[in-house]
C-alpha atoms as a PDB file:
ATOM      1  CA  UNK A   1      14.779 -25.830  37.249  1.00  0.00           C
ATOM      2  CA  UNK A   2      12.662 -23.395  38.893  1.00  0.00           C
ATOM      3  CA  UNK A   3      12.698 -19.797  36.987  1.00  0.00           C
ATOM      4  CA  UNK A   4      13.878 -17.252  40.198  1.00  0.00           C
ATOM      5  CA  UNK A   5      12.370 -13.804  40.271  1.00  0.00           C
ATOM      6  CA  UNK A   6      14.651 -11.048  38.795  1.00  0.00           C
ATOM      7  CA  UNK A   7      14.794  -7.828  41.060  1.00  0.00           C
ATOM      8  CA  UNK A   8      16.524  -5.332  38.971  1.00  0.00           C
ATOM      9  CA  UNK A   9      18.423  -2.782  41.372  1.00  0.00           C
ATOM     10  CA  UNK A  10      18.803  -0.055  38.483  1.00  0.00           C
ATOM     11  CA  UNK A  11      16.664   3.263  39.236  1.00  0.00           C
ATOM     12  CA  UNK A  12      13.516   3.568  38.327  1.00  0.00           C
ATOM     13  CA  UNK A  13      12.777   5.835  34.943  1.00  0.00           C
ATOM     14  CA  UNK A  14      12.062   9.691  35.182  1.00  0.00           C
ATOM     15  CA  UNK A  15       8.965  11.010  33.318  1.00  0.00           C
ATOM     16  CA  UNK A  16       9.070  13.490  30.485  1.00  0.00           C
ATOM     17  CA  UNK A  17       6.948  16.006  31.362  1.00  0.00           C
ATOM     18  CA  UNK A  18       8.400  18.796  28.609  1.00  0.00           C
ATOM     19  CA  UNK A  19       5.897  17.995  26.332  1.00  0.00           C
ATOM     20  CA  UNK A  20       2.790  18.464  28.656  1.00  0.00           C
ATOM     21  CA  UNK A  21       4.041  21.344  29.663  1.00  0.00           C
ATOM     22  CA  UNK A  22       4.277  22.656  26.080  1.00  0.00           C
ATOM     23  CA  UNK A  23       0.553  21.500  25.510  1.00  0.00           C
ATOM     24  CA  UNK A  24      -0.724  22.758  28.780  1.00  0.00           C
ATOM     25  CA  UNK A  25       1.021  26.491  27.572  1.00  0.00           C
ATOM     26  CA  UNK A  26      -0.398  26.565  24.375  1.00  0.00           C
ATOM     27  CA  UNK A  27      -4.100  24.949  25.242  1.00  0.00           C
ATOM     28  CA  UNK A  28      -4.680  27.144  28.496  1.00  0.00           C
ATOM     29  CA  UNK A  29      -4.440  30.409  27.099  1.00  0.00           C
ATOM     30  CA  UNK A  30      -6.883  29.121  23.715  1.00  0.00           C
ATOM     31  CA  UNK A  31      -9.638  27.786  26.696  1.00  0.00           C
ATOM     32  CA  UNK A  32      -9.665  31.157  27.503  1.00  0.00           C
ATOM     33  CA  UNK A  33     -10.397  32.898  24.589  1.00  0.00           C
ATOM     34  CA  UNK A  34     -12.741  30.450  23.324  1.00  0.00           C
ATOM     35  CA  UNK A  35     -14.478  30.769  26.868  1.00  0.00           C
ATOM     36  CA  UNK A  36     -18.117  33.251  27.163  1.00  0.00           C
ATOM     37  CA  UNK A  37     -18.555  34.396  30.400  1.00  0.00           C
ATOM     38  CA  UNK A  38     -22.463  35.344  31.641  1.00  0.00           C
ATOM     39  CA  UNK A  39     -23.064  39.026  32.009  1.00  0.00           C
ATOM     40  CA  UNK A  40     -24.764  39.868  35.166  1.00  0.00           C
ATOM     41  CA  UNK A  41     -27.267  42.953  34.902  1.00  0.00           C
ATOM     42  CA  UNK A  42     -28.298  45.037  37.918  1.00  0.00           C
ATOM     43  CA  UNK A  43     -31.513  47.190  37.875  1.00  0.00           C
ATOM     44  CA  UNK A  44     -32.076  49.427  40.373  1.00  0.00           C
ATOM     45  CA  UNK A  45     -35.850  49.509  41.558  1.00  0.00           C
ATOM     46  CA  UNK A  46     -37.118  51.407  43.944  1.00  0.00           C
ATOM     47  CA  UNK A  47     -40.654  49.978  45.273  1.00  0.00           C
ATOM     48  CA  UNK A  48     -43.280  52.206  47.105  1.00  0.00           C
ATOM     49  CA  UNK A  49     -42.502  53.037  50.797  1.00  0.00           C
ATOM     50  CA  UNK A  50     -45.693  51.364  51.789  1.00  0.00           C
ATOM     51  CA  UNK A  51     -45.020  47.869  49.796  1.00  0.00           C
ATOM     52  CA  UNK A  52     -43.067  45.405  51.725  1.00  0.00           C
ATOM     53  CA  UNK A  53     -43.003  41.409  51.877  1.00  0.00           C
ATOM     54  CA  UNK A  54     -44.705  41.037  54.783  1.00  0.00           C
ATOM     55  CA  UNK A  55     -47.986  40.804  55.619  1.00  0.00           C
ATOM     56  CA  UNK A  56     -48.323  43.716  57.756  1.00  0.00           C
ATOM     57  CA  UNK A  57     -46.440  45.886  55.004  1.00  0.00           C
ATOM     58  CA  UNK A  58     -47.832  45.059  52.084  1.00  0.00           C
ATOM     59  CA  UNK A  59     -50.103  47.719  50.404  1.00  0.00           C
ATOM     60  CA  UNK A  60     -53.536  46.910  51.015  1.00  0.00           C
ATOM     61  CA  UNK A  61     -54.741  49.779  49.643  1.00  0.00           C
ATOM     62  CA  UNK A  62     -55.251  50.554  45.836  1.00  0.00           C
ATOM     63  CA  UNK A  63     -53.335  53.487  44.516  1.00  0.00           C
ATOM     64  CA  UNK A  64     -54.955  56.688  43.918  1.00  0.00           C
ATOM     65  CA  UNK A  65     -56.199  57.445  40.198  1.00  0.00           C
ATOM     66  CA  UNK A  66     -54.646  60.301  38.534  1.00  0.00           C
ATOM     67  CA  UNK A  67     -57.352  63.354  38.775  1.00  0.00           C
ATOM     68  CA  UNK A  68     -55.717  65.892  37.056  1.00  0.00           C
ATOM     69  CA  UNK A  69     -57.286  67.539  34.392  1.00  0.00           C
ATOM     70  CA  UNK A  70     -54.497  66.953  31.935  1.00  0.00           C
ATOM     71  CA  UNK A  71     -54.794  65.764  28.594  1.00  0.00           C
ATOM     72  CA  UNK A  72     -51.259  64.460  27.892  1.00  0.00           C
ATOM     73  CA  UNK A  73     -51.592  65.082  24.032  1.00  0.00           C
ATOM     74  CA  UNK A  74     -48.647  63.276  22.100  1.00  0.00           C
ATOM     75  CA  UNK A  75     -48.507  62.945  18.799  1.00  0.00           C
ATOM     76  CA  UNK A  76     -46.798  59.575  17.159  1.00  0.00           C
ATOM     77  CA  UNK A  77     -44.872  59.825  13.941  1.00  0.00           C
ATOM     78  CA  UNK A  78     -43.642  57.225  12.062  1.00  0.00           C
ATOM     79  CA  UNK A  79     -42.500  57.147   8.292  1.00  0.00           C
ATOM     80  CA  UNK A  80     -46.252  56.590   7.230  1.00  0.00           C
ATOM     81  CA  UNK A  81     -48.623  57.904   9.585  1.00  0.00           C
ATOM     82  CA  UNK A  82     -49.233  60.424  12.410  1.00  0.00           C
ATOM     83  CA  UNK A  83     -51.456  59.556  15.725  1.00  0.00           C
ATOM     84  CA  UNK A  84     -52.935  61.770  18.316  1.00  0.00           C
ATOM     85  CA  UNK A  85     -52.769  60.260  22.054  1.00  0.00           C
ATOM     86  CA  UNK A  86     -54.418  61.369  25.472  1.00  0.00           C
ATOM     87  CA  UNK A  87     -54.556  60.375  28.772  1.00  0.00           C
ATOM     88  CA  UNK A  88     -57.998  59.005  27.459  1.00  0.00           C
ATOM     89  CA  UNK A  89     -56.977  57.168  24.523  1.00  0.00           C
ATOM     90  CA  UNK A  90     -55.901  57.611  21.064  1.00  0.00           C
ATOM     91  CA  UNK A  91     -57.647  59.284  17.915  1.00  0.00           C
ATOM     92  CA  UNK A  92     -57.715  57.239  14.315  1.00  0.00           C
ATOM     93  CA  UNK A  93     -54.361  57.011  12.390  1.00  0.00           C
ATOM     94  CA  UNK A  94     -53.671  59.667  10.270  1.00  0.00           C
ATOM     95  CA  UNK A  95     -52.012  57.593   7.165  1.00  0.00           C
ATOM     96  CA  UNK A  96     -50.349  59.789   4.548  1.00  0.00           C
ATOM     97  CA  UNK A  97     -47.775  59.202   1.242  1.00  0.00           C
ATOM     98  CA  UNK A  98     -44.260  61.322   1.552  1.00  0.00           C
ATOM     99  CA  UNK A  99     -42.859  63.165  -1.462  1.00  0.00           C
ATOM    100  CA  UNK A 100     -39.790  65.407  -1.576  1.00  0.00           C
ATOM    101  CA  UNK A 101     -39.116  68.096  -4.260  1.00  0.00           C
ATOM    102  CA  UNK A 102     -36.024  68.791  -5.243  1.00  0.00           C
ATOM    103  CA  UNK A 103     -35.087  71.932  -7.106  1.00  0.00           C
ATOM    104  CA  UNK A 104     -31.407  72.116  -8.339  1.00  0.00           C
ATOM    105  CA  UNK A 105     -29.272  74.686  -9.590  1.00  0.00           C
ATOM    106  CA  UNK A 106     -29.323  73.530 -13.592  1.00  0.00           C
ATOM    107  CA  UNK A 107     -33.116  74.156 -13.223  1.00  0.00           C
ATOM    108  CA  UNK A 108     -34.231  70.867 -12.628  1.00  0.00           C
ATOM    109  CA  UNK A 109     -37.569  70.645 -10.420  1.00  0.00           C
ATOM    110  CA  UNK A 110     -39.177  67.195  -9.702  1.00  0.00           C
ATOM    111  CA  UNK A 111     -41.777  65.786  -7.006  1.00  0.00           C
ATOM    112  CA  UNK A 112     -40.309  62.084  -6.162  1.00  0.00           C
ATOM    113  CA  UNK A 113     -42.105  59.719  -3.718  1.00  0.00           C
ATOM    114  CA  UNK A 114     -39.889  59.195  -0.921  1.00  0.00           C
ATOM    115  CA  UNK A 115     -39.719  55.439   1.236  1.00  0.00           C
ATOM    116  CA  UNK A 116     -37.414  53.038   2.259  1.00  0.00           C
ATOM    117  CA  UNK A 117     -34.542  52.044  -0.055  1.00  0.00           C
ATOM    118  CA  UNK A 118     -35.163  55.213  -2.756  1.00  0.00           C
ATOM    119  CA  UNK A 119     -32.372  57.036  -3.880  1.00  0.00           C
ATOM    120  CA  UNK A 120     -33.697  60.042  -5.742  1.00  0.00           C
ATOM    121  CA  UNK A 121     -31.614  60.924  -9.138  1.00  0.00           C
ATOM    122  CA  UNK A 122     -30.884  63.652 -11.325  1.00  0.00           C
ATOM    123  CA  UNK A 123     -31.372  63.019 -15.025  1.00  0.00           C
ATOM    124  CA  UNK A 124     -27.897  63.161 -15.415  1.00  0.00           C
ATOM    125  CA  UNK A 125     -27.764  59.616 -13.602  1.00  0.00           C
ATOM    126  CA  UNK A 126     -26.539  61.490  -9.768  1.00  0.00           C
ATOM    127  CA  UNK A 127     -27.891  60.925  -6.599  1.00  0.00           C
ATOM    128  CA  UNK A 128     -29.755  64.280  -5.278  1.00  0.00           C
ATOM    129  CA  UNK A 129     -28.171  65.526  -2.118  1.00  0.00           C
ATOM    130  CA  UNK A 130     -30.269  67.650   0.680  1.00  0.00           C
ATOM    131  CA  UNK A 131     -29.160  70.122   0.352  1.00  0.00           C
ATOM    132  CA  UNK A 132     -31.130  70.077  -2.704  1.00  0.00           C
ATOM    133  CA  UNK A 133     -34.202  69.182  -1.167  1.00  0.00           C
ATOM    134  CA  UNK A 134     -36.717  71.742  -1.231  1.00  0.00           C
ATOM    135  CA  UNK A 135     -40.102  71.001   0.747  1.00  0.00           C
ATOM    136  CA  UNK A 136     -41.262  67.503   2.272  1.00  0.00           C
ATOM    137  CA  UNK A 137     -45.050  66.846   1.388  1.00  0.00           C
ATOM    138  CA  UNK A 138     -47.378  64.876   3.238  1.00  0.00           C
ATOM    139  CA  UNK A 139     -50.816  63.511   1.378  1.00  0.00           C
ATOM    140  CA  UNK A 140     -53.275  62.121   3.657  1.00  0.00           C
ATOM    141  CA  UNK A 141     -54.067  58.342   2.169  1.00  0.00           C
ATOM    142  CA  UNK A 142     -56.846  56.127   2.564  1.00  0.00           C
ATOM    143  CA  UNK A 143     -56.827  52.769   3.476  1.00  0.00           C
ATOM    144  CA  UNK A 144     -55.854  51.432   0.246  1.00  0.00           C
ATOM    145  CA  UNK A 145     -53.030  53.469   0.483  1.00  0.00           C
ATOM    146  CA  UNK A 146     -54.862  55.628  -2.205  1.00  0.00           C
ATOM    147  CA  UNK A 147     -54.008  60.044  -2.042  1.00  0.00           C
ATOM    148  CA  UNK A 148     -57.361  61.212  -0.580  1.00  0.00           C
ATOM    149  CA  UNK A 149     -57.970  64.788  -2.434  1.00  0.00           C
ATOM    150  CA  UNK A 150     -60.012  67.946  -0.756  1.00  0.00           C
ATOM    151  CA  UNK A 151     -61.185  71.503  -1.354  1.00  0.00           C
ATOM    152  CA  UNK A 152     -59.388  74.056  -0.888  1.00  0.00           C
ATOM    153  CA  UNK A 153     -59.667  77.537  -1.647  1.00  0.00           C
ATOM    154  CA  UNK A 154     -57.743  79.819  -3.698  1.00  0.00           C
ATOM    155  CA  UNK A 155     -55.473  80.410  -0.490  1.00  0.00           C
ATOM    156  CA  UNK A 156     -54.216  77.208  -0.303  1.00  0.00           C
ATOM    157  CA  UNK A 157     -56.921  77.116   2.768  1.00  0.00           C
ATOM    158  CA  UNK A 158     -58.571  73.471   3.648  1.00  0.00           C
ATOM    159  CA  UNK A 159     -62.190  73.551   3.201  1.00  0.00           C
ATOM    160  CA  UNK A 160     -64.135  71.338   5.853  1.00  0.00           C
ATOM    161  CA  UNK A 161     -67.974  71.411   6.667  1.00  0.00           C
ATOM    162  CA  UNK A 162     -69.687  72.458  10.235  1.00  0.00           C
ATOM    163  CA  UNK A 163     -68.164  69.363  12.207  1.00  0.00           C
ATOM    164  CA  UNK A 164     -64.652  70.144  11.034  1.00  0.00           C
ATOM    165  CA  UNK A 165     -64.811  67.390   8.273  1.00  0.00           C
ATOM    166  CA  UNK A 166     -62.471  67.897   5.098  1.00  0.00           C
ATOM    167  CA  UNK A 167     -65.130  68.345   2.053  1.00  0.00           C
ATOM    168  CA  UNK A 168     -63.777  66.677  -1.208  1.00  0.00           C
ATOM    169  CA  UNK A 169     -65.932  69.149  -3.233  1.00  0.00           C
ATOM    170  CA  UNK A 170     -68.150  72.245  -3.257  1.00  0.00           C
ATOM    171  CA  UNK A 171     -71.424  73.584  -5.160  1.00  0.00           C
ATOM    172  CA  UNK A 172     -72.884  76.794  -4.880  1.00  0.00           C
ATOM    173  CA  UNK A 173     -74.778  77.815  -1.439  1.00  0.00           C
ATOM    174  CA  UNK A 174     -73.130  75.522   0.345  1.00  0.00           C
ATOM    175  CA  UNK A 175     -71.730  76.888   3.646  1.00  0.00           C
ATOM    176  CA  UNK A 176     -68.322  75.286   4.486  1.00  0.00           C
ATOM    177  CA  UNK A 177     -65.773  76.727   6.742  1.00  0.00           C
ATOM    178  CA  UNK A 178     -61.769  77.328   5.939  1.00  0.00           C
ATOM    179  CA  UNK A 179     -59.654  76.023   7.966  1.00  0.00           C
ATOM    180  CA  UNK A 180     -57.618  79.625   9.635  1.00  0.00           C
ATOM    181  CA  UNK A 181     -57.696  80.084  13.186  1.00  0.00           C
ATOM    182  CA  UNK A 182     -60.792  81.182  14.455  1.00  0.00           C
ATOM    183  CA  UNK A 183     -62.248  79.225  11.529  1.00  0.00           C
ATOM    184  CA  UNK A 184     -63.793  81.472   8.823  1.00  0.00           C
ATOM    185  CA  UNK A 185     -66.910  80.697   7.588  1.00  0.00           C
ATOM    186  CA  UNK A 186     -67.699  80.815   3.590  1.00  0.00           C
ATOM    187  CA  UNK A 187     -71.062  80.618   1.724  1.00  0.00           C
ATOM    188  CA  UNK A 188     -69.902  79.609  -1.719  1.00  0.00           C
ATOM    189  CA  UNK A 189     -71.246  81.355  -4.196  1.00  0.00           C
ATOM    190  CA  UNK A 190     -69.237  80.468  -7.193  1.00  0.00           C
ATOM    191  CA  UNK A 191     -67.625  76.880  -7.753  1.00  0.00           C
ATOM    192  CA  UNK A 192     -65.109  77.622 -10.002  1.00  0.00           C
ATOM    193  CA  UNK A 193     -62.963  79.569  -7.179  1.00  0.00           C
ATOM    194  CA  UNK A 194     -61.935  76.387  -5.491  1.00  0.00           C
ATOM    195  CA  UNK A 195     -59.750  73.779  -6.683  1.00  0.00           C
ATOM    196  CA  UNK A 196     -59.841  70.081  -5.678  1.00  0.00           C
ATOM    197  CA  UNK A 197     -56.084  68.932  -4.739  1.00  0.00           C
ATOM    198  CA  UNK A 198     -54.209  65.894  -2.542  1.00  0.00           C
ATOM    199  CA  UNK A 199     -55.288  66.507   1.219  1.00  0.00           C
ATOM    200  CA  UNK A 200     -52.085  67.600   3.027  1.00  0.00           C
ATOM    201  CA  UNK A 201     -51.569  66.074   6.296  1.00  0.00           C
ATOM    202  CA  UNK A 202     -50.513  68.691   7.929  1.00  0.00           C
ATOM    203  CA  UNK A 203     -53.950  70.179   7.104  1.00  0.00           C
ATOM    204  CA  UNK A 204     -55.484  68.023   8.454  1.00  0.00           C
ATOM    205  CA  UNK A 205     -53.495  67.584  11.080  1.00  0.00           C
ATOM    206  CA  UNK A 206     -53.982  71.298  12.025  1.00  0.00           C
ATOM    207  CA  UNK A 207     -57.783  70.363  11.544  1.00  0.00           C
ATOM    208  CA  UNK A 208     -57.824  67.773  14.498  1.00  0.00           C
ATOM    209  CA  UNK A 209     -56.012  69.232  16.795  1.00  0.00           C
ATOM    210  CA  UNK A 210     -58.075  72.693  16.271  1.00  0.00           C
ATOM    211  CA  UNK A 211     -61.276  70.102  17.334  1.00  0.00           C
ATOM    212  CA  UNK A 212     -59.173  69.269  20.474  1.00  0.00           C
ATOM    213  CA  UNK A 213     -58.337  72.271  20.983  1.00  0.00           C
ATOM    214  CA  UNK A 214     -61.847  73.879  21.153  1.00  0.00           C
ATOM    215  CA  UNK A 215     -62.949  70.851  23.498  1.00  0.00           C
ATOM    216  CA  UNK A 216     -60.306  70.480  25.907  1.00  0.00           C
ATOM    217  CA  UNK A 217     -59.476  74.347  26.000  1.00  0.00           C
ATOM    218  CA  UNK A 218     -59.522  74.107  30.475  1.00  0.00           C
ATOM    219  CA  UNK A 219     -57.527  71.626  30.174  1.00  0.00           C
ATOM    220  CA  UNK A 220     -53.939  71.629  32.655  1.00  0.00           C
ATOM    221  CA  UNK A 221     -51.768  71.084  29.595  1.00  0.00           C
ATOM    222  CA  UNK A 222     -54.221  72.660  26.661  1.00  0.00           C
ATOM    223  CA  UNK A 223     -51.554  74.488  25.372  1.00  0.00           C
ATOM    224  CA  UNK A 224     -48.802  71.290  25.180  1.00  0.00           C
ATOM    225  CA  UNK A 225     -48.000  68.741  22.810  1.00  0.00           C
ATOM    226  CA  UNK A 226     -45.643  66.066  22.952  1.00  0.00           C
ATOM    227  CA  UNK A 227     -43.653  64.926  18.983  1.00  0.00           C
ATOM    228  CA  UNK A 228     -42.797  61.282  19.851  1.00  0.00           C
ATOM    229  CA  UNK A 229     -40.874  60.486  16.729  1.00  0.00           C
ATOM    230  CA  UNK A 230     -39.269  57.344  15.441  1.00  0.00           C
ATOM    231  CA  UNK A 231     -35.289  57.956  14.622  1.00  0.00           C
ATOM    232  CA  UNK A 232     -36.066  57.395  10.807  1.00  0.00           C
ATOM    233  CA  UNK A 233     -38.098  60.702  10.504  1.00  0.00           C
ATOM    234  CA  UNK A 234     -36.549  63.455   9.340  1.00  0.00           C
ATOM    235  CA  UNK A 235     -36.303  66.620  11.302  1.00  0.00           C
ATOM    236  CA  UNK A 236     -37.704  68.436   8.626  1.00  0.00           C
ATOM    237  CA  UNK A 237     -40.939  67.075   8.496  1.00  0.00           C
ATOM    238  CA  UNK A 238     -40.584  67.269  12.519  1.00  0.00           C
ATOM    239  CA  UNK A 239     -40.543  71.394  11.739  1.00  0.00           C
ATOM    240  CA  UNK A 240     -43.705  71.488   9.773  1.00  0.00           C
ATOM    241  CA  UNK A 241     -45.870  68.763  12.186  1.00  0.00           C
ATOM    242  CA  UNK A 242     -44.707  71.622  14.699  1.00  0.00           C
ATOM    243  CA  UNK A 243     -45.871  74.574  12.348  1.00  0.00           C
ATOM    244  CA  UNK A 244     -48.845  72.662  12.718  1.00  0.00           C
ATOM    245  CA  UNK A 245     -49.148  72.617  15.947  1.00  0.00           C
ATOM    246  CA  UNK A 246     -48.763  76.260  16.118  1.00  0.00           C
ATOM    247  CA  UNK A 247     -51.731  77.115  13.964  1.00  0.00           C
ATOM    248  CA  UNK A 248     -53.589  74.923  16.613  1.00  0.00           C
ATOM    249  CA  UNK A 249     -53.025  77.130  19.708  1.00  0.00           C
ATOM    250  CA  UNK A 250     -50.552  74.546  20.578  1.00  0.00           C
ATOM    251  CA  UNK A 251     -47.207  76.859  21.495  1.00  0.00           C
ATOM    252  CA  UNK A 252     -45.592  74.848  24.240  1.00  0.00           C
ATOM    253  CA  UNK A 253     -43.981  71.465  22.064  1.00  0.00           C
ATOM    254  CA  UNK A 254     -41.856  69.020  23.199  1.00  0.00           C
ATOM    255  CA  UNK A 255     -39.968  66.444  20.969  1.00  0.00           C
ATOM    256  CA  UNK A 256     -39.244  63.022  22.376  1.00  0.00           C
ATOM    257  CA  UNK A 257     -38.143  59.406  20.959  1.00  0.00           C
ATOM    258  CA  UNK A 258     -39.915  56.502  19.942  1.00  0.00           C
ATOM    259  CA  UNK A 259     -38.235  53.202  21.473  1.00  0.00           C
ATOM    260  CA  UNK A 260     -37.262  51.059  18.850  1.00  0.00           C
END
């Protein structure tokens, strides 16, 4: 007997959609969070009137030089050396060794290399604070890294030769000149009265800006100087690079950043 097809007349099944909804609640809101979105930067640049994309405004021309007679002078600190800059180019490093002194008020008076990742300490086992720091030194270094030492007089005055050159030593009828501003001119007679000690940078950074001074002196700018320091450098040693500066005919400063 042939099997007959079966229509069932009952209504069709409704779908549970309760628990889609549920996930689609709870999953929507964590896509989301867990999305990144790209960040769209604008920079505003303004091109030259006379540049253009087209052909018949596009700068043919080359762009006039800069004939002022400025010098630019900036001077670049970092935590290990100082360099002079000009419009004309730059001047050797000036590499020096930093040391603090402390003084404290149970009498204690040390001279402690300061760098990255020192923590001065008392004796008693403290960390100095400072406010207890007394001076910042700066001793120029060759490069080895080695404290280059000079002559200096009883003054505390840097002793250099005709060319403005730091002398390491002295003997008697030797004519050297001390570094004071006009530089004052000494014909040694006795030895003894000068005293070999670490070069100070700031002498000698007096000393080379003196030299620039006398030979740019019609300069625009000869009486500017820009500090570009880094954000590590403390603003005390920013005070004595401008004391500096001052000894060097060099009145008008201005302090700036170094970009990371």
């Amino acid at each position: 007997m042939a099997n007959k097809l079966r229509i069932s007349n009952s209504p069709a099944a409704e779908l549970d959609l309760k628990c889609f909804m549920n996930l689609m609640v709870v999953l929507i809101p964590l896509l989301i969070v867990s999305a990144e979105f790209a960040k769209v930067a604008v920079i505003d640049i303004k091109l030259p009137d006379s540049r253009g994309t087209q052909t018949d405004s596009t700068q043919t021309k080359q762009s006039a030089e800069d004939k002022s007679n400025k010098m630019l002078l900036t001077a670049i600190v970092t935590d290990s050396a100082i360099t002079l800059g000009a419009k004309g180019g730059f001047m050797p490093s000036l590499f020096y060794r930093e040391y603090h002194r402390y003084i404290t008020k149970d009498g204690y008076d040390a001279l402690i290399e300061y760098g990255p990742g020192i923590s001065p300490k008392h004796p008693d086992g403290r960390e100095l604070t400072d406010h207890e720091r007394y001076d910042i030194f700066l001793y120029s270094t060759d490069d080895k890294r080695e404290i280059i030492k000079s002559a200096y007089t009883k003054y505390g005055e840097l002793l250099t030769d005709i060319e403005g050159i730091a002398v390491k030593s002295v003997n008697a009828g030797d004519t050297v000149f001390a570094l004071t501003n006009p530089r004052r001119r000494i014909i040694v007679s006795n030895p003894v009265e000068f005293e070999s000690k670490p070069l100070s940078a700031y002498d000698e950074l007096k000393n080379r800006l003196m030299k620039i001074k006398e030979r740019y002196r019609d300069a625009e700018d000869a009486d500017d100087l820009i500090i570009a320091a880094e954000n590590e450098v403390i603003f005390d040693k920013i005070v004595q690079i401008m004391d500096a500066a001052r000894g060097a005919e060099f009145p008008n400063i201005s302090i700036a950043k170094l970009r990371g």
